[in-house]
N, C-alpha and C. Protein backbone atom coordinates (compact mmCIF):
# COMPACT_ATOMS: atom_id res chain seq x y z
N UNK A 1 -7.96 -23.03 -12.85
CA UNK A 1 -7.30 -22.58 -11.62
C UNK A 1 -7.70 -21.13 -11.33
N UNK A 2 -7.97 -20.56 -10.20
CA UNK A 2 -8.40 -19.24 -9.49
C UNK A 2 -7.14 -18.67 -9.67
N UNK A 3 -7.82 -17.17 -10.06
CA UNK A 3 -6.43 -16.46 -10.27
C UNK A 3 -5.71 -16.15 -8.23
N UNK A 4 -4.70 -15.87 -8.63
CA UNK A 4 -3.95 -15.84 -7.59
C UNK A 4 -4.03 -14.56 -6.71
N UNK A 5 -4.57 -14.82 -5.26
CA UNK A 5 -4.94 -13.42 -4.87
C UNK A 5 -4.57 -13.71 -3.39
N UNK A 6 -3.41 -12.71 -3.36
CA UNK A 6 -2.61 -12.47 -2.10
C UNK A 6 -3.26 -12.22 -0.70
N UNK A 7 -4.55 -11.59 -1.04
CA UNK A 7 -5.44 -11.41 0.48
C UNK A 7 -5.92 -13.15 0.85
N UNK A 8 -6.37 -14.14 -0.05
CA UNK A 8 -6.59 -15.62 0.23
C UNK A 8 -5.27 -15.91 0.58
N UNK A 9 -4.54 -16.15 -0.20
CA UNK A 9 -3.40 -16.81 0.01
C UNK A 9 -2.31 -16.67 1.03
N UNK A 10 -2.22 -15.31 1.50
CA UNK A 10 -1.23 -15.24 2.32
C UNK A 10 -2.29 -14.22 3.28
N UNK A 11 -3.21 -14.88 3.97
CA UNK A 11 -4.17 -13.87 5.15
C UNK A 11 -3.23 -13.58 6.02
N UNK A 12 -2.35 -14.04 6.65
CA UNK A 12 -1.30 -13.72 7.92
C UNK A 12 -1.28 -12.29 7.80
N UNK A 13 -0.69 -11.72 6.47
CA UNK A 13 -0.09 -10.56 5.97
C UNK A 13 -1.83 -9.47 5.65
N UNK A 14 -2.35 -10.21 5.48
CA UNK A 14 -4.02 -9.41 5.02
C UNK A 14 -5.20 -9.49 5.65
N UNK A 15 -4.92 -10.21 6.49
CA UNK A 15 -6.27 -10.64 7.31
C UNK A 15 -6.03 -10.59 8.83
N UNK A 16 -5.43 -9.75 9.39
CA UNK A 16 -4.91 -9.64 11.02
C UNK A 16 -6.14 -9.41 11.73
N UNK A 17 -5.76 -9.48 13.20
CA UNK A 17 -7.29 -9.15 14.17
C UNK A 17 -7.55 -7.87 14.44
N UNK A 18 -8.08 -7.65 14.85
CA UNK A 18 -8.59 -6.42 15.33
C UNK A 18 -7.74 -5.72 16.73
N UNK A 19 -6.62 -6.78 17.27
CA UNK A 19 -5.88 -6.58 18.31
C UNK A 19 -4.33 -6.86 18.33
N UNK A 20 -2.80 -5.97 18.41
CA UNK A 20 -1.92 -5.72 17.76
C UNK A 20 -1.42 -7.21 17.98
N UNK A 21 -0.60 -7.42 16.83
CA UNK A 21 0.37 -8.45 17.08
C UNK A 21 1.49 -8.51 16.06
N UNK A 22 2.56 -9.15 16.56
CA UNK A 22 3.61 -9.39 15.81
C UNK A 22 4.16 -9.94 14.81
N UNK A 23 4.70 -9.19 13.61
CA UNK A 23 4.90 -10.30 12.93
C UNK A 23 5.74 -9.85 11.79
N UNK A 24 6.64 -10.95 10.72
CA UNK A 24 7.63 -10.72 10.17
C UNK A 24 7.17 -10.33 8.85
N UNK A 25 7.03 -9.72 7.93
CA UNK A 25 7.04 -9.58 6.24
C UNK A 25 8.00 -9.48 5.96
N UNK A 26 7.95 -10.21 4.92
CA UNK A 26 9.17 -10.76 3.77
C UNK A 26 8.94 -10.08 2.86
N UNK A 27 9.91 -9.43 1.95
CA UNK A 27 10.35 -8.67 1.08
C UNK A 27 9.83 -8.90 -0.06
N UNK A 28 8.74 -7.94 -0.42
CA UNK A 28 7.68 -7.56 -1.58
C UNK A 28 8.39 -6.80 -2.49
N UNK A 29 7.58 -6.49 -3.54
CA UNK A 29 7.56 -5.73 -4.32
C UNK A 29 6.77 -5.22 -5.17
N UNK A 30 6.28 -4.28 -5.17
CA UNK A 30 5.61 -2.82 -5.17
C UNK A 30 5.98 -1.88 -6.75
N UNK A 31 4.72 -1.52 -7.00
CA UNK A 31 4.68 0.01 -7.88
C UNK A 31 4.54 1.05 -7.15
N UNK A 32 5.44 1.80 -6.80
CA UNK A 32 5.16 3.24 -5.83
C UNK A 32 5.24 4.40 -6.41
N UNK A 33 4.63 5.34 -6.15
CA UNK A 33 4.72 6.40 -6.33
C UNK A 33 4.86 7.74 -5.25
N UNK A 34 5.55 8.86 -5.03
CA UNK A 34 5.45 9.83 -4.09
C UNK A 34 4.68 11.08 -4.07
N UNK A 35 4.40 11.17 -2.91
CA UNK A 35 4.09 12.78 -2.89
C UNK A 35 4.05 13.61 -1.40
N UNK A 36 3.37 14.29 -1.42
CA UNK A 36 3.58 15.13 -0.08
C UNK A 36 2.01 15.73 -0.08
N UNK A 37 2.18 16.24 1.30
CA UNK A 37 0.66 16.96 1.60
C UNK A 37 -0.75 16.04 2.06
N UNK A 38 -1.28 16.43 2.72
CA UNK A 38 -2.47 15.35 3.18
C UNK A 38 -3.52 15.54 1.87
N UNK A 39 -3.40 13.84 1.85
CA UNK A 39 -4.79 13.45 0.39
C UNK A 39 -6.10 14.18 0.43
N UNK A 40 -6.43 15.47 0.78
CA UNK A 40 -7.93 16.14 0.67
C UNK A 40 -8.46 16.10 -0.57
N UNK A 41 -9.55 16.50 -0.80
CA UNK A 41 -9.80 17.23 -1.97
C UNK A 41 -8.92 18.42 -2.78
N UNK A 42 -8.14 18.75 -2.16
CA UNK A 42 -7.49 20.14 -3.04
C UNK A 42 -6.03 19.60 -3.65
N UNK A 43 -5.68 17.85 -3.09
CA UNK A 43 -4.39 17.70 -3.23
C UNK A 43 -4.55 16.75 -4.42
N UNK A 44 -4.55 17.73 -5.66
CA UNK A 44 -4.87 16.85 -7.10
C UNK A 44 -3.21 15.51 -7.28
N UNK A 45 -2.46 16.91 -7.21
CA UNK A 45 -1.06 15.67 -7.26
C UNK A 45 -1.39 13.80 -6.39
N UNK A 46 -2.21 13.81 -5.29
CA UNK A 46 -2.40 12.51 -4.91
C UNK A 46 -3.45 11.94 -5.66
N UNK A 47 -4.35 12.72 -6.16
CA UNK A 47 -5.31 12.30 -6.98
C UNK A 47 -4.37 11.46 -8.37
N UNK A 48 -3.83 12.18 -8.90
CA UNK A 48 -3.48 11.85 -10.23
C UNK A 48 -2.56 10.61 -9.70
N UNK A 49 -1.67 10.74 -8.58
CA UNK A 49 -0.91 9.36 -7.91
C UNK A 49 -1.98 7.99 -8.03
N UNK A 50 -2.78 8.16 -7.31
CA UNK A 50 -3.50 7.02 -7.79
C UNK A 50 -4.22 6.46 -8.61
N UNK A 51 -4.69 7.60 -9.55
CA UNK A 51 -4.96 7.65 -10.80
C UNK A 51 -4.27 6.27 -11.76
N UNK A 52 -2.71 7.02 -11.99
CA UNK A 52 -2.04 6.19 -12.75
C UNK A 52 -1.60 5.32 -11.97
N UNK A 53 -1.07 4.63 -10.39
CA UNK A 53 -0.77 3.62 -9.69
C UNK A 53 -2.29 2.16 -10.31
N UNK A 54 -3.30 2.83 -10.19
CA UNK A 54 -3.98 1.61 -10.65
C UNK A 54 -4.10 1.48 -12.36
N UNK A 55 -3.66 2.24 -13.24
CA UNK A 55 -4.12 2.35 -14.35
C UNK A 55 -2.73 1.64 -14.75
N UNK A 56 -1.44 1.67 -14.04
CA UNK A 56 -0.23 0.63 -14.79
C UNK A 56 -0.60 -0.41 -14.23
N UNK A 57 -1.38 -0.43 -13.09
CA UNK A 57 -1.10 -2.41 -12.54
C UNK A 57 -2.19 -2.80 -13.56
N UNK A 58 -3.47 -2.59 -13.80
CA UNK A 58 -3.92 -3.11 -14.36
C UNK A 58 -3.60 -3.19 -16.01
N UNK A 59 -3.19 -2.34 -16.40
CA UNK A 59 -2.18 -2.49 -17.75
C UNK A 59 -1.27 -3.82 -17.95
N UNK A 60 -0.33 -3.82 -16.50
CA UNK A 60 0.39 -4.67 -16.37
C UNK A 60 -0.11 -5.94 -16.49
N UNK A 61 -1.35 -6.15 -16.11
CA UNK A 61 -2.29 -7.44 -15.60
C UNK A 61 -2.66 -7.94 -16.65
N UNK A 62 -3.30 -7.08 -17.62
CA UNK A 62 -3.48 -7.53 -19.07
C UNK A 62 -2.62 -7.76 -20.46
N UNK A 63 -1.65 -6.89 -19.96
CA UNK A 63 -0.49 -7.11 -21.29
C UNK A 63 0.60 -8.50 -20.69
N UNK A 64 0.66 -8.50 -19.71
CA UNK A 64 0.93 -10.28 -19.27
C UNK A 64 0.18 -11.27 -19.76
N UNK A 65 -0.83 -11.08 -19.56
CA UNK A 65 -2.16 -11.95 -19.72
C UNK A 65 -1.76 -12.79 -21.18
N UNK A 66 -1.55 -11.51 -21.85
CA UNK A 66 -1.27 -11.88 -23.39
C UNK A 66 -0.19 -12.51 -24.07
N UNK A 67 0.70 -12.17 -23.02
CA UNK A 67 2.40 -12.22 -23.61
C UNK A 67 2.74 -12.81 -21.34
N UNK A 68 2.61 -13.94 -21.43
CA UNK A 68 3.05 -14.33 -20.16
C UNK A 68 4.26 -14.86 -20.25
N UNK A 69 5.37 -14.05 -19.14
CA UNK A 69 6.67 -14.59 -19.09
C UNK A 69 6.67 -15.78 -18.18
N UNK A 70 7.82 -15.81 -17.61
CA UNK A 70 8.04 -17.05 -16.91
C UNK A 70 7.74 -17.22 -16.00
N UNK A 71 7.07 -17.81 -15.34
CA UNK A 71 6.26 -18.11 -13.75
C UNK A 71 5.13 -17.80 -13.69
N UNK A 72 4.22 -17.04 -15.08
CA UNK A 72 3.29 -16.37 -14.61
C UNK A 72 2.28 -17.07 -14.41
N UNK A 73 1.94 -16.38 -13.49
CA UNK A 73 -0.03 -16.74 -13.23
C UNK A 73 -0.97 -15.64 -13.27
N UNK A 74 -2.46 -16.29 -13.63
CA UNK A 74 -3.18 -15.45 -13.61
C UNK A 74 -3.44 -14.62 -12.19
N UNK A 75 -3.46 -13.34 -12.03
CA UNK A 75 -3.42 -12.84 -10.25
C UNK A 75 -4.63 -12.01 -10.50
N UNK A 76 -5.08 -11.36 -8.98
CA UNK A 76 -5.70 -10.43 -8.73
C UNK A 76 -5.39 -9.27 -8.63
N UNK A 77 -5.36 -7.93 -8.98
CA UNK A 77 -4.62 -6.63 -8.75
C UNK A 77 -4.99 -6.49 -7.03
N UNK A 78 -3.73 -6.22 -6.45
CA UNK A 78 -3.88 -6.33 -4.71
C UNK A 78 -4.28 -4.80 -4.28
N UNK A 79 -4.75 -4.77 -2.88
CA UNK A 79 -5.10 -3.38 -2.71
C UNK A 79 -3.90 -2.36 -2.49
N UNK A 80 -4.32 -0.98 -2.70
CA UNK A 80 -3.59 0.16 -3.05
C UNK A 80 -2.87 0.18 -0.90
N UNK A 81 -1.88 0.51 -1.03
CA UNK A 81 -1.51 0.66 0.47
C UNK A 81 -0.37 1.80 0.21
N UNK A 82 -0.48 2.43 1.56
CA UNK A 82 0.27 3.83 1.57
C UNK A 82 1.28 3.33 2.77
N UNK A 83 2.43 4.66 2.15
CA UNK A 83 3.37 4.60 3.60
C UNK A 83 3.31 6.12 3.59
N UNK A 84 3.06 6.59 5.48
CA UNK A 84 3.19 8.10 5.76
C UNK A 84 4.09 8.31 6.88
N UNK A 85 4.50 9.30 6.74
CA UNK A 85 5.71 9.88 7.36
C UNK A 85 5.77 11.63 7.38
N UNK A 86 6.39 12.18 8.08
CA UNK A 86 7.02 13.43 7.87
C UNK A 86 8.47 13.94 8.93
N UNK A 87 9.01 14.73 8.14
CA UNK A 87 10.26 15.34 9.09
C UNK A 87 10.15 15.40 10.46
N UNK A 88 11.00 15.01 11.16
CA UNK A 88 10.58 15.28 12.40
C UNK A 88 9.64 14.26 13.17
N UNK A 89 8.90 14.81 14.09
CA UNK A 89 7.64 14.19 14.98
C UNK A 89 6.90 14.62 14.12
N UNK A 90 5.98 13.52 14.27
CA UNK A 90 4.82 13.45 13.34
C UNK A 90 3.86 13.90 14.35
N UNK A 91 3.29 15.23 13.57
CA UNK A 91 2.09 16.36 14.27
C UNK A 91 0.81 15.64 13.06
N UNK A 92 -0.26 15.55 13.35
CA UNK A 92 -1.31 14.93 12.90
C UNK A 92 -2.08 16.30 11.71
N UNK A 93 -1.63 17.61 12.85
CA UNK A 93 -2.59 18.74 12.24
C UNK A 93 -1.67 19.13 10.89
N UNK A 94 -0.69 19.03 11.13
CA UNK A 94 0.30 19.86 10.60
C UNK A 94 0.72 19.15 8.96
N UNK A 95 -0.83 19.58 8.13
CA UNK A 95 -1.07 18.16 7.08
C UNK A 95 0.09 18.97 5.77
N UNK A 96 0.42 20.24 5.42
CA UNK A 96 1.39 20.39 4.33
C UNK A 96 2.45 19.77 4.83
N UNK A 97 3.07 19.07 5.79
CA UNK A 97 4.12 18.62 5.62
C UNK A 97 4.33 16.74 5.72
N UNK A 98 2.63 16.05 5.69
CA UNK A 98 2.77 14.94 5.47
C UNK A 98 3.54 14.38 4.36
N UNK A 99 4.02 13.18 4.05
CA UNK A 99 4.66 12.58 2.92
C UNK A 99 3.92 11.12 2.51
N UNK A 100 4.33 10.97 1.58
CA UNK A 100 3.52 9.79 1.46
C UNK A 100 4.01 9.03 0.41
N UNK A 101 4.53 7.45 0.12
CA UNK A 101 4.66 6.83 -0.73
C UNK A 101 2.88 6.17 -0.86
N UNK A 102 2.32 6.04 -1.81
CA UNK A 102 1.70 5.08 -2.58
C UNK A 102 2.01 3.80 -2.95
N UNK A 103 1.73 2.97 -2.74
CA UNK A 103 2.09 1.85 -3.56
C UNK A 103 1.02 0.71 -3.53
N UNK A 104 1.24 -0.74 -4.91
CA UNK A 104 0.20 -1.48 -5.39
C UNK A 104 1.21 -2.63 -5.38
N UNK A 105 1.38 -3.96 -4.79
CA UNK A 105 2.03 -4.57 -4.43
C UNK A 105 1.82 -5.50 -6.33
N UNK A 106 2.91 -5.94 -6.84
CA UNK A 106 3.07 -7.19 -7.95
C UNK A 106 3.74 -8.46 -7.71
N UNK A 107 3.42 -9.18 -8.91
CA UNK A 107 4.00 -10.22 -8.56
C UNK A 107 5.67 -10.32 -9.05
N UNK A 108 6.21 -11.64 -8.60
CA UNK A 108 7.89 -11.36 -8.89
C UNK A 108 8.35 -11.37 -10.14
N UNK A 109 7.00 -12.11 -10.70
CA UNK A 109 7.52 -12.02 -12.66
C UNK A 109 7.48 -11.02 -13.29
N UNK A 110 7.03 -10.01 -12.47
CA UNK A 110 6.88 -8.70 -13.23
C UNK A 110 8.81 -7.64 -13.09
N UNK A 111 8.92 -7.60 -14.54
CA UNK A 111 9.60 -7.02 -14.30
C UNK A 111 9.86 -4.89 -14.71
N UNK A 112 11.18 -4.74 -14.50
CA UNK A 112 10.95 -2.98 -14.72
C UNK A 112 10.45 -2.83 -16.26
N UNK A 113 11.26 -3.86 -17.46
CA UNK A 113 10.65 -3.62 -18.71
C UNK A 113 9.36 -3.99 -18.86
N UNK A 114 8.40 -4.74 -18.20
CA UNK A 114 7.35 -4.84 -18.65
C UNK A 114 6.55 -3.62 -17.56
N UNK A 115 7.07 -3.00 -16.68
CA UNK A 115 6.32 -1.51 -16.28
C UNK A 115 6.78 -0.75 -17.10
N UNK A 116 7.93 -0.59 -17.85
CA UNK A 116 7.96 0.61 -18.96
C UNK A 116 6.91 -0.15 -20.28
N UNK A 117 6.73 -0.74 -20.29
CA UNK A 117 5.82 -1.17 -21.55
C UNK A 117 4.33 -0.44 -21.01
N UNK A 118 4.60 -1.08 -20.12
CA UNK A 118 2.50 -0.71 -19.43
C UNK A 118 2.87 0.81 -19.21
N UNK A 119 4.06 1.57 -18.62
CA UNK A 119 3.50 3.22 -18.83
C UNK A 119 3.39 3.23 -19.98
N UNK A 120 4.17 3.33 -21.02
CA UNK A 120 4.16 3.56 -22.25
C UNK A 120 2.48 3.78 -23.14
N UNK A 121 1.95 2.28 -23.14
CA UNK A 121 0.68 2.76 -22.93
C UNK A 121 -0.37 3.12 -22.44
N UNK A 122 -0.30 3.28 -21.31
CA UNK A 122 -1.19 4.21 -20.28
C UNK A 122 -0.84 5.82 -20.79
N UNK A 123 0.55 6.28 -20.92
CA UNK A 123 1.06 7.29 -21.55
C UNK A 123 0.08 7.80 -22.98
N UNK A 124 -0.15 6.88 -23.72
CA UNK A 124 -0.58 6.74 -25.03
C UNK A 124 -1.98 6.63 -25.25
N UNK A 125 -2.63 5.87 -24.24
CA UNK A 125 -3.95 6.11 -24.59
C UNK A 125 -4.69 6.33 -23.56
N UNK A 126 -4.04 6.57 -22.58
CA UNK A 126 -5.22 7.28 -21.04
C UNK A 126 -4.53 8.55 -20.79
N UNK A 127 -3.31 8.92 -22.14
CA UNK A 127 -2.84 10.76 -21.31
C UNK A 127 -2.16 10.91 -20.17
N UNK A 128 -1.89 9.77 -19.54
CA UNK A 128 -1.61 10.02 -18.07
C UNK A 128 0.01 10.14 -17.54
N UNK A 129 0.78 10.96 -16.89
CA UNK A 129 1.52 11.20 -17.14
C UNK A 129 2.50 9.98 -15.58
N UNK A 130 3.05 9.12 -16.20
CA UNK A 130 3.88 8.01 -15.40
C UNK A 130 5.09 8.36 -14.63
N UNK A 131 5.34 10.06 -14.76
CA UNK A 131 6.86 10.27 -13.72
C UNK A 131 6.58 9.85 -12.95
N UNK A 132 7.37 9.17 -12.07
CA UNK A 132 7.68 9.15 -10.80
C UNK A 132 7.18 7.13 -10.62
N UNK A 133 6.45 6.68 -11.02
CA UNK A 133 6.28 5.53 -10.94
C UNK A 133 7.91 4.41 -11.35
N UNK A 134 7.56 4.11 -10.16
CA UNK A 134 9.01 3.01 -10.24
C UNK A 134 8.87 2.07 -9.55
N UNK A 135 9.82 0.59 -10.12
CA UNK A 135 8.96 -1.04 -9.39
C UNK A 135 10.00 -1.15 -8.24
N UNK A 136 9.33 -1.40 -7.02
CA UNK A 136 10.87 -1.22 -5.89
C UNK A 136 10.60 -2.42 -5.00
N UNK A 137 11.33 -3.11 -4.64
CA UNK A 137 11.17 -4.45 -3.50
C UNK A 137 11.33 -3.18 -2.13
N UNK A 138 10.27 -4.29 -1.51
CA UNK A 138 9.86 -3.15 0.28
C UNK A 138 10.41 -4.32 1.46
N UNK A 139 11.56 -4.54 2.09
CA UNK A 139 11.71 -5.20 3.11
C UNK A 139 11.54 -4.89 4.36
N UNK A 140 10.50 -4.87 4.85
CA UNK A 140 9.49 -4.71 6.00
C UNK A 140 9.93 -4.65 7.34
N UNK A 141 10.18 -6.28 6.87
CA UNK A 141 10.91 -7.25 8.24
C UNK A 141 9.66 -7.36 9.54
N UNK A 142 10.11 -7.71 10.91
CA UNK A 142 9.72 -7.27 11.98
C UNK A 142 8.63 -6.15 12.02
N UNK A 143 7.11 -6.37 12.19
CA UNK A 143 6.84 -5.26 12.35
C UNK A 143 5.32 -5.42 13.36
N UNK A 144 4.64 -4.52 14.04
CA UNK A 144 3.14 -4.34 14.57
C UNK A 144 2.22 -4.34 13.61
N UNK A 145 1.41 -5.20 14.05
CA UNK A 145 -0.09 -4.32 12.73
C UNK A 145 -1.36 -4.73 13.47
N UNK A 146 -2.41 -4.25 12.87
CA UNK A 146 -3.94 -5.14 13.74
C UNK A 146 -4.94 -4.19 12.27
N UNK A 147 -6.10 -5.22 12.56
CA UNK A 147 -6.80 -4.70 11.96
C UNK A 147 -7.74 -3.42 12.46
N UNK A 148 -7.89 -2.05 11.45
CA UNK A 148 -8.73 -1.07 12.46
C UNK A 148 -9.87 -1.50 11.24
N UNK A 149 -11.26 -1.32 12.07
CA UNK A 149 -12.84 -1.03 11.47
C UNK A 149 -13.32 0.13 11.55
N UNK A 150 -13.68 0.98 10.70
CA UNK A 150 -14.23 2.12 10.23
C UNK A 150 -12.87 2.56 9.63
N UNK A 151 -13.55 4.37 9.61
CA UNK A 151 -13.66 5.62 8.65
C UNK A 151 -12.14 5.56 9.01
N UNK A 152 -11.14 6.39 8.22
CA UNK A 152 -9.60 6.68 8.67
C UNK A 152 -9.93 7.42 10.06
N UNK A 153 -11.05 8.87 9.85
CA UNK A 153 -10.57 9.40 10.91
C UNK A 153 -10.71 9.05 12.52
N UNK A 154 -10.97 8.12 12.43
CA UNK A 154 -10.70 6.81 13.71
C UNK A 154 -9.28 6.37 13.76
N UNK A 155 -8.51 6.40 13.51
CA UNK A 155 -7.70 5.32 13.31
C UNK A 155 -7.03 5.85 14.75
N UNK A 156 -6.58 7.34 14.83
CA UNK A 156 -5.69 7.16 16.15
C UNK A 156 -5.87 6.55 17.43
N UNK A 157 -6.52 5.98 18.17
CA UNK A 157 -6.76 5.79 19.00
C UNK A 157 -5.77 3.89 18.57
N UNK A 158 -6.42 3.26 17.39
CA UNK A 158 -5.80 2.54 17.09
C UNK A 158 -4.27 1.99 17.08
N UNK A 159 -4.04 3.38 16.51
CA UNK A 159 -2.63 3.28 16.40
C UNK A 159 -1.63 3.24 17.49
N UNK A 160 -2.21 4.05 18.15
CA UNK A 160 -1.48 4.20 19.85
C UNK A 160 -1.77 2.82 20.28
N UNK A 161 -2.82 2.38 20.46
CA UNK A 161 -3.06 1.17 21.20
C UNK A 161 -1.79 0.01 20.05
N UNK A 162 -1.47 0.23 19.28
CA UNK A 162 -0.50 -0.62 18.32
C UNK A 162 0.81 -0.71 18.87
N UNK A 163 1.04 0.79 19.14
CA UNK A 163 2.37 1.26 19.38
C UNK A 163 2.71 1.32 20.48
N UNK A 164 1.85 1.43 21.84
CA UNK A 164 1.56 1.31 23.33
C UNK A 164 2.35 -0.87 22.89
N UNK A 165 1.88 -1.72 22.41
CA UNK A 165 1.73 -2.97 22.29
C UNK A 165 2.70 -3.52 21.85
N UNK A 166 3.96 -2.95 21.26
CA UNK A 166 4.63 -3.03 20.32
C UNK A 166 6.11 -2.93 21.41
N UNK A 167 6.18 -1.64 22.42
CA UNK A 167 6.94 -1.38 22.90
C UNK A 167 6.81 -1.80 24.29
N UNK A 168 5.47 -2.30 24.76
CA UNK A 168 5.59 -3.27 25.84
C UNK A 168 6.40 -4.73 25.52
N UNK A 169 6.72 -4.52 24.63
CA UNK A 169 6.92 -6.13 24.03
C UNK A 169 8.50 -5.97 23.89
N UNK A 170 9.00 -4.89 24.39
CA UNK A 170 10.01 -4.54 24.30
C UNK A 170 10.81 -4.03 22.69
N UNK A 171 10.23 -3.69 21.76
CA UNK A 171 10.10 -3.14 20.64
C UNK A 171 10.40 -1.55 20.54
N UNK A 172 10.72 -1.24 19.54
CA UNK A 172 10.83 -0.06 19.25
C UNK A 172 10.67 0.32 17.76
N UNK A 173 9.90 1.61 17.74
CA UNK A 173 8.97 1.81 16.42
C UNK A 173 10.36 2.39 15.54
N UNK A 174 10.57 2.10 14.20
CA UNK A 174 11.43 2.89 13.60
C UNK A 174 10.41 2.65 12.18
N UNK A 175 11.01 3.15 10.99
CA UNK A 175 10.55 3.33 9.36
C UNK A 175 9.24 4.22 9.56
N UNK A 176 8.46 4.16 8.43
CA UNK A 176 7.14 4.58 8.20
C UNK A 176 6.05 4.00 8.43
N UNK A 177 4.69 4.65 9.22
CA UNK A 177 3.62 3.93 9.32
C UNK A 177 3.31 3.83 7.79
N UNK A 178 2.58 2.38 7.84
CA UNK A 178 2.28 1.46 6.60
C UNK A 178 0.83 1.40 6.97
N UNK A 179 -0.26 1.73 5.61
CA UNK A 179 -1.74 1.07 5.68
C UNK A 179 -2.08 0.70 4.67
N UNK A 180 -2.74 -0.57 5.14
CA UNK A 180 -3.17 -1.33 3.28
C UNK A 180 -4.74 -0.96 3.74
N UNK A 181 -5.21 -0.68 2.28
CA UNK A 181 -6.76 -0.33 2.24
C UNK A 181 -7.38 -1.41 2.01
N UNK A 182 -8.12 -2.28 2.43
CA UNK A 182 -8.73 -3.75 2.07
C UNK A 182 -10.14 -3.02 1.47
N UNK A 183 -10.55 -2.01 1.57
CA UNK A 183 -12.09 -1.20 1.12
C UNK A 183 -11.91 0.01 0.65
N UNK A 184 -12.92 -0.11 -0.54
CA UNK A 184 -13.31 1.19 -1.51
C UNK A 184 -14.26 2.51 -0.73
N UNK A 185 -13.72 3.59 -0.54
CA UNK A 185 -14.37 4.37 0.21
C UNK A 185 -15.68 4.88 -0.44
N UNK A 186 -15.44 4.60 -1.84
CA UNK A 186 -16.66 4.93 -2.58
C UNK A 186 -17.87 4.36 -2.19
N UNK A 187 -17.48 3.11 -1.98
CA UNK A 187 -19.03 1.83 -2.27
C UNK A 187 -19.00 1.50 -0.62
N UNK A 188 -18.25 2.01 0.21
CA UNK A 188 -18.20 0.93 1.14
C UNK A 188 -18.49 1.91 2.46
N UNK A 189 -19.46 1.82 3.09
CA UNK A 189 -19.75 2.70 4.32
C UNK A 189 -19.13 2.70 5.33
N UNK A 190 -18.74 3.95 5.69
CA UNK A 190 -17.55 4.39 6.66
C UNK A 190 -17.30 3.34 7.70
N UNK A 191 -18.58 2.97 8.28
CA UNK A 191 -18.20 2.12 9.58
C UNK A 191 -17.99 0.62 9.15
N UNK A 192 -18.11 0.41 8.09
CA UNK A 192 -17.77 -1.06 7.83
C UNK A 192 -16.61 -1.27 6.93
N UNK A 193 -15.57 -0.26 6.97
CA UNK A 193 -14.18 0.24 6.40
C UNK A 193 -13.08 -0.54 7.00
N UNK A 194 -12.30 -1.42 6.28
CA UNK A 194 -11.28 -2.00 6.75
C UNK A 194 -9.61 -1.43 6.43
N UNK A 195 -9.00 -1.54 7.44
CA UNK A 195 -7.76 -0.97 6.90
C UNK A 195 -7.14 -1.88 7.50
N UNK A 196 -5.85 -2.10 7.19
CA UNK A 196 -4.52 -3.09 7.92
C UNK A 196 -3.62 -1.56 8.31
N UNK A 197 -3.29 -1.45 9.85
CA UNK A 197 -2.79 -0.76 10.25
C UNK A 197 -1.08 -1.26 10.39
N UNK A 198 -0.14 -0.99 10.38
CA UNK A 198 1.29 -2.06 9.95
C UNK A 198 2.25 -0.83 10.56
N UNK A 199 3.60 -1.22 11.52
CA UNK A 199 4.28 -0.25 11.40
C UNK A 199 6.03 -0.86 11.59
N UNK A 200 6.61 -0.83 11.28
CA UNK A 200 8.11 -1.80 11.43
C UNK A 200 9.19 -1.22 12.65
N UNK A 201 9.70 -2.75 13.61
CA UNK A 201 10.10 -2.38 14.57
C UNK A 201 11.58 -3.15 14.83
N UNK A 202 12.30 -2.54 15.70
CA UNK A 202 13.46 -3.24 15.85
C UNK A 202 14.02 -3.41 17.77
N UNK A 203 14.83 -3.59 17.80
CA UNK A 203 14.75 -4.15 18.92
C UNK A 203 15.04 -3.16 19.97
């Protein structure tokens, strides 16, 4: 059997168009981590955030593997997705006061003792220091999303056209903009960069 991988299995949620549309997510759950300040080069604290965000899921992935509780299946580690926000109206320039949860979506068998097991050794033999990592269910609900193509610093034009789409529809934007990264910025050339753009709305 193929291990279990949430971008096949549930595309609704991972595979949207390129043009906004509506739709409900059901209540996940997530390894998150926080921080503040826009992700540059100088902002090590986000560095080290994702650092250890992928170094417990995949911990997690293998010390299951070995010792599988109840329900488990073999899965895929899902992509890294952020939520951003700041006080106030959100000014684009105005990057020391961005915020940002991190997070790496798991499955439901995973529980908080088997993430204190996996920091524990990530703690122990990668050095890496696990404050702030905690397993949290994300209820979404109601929300806009579309797929954007290319580099991030494209995305606004996107987003407006999301949020322009959202509130014609008689909608109204509330929580944090949400982006799942479907591509490695390392290996993967700017213009052929996928992101899931996501933002949650109420009536």
């Amino acid at each position: 059997m193929s291990p279990l991988d949430y971008k096949k299995s549930q595309k609704a949620y991972y595979a949207p168009k390129a043009d906004p549309e509506i739709i409900t997510i059901p209540p996940m759950q997530f390894l998150m981590i926080d921080g503040k300040r826009y992700p540059g080069e100088d902002n090590a604290d986000y560095k080290a955030a994702i650092e250890v965000l992928y170094a417990v899921s995949y911990k997690l992935k293998f010390l299951l593997k070995d010792q599988p509780p109840a329900g488990y299946t073999d899965y895929v580690v899902p992509p890294l997705e952020g939520l951003w926000w700041m006080e106030g109206e959100w000014i684009q320039e105005n990057k020391d006061a961005w915020q940002w949860t991190m997070m790496i979506r798991q499955p439901e068998f995973i529980s908080e003792n088997h993430v204190k097991d996996a920091c524990s050794v990530v703690r122990k033999k990668k050095g890496l220091s696990t404050a702030g990592i905690r397993l949290e269910s994300y209820a979404e609900g109601l929300c806009v999303q579309m797929m954007h193509h290319g580099p991030y610093s494209t995305e606004a034009p996107n987003i407006a056209r999301m949020h322009a789409y959202a509130q014609d529809q008689g909608f109204r934007l509330h929580g944090k903009h949400h982006e799942i990264y479907l591509s490695n910025p390392r290996n993967v050339p700017p213009e052929k960069m996928k992101t899931i753009l996501r933002h949650p709305l109420g009536a």
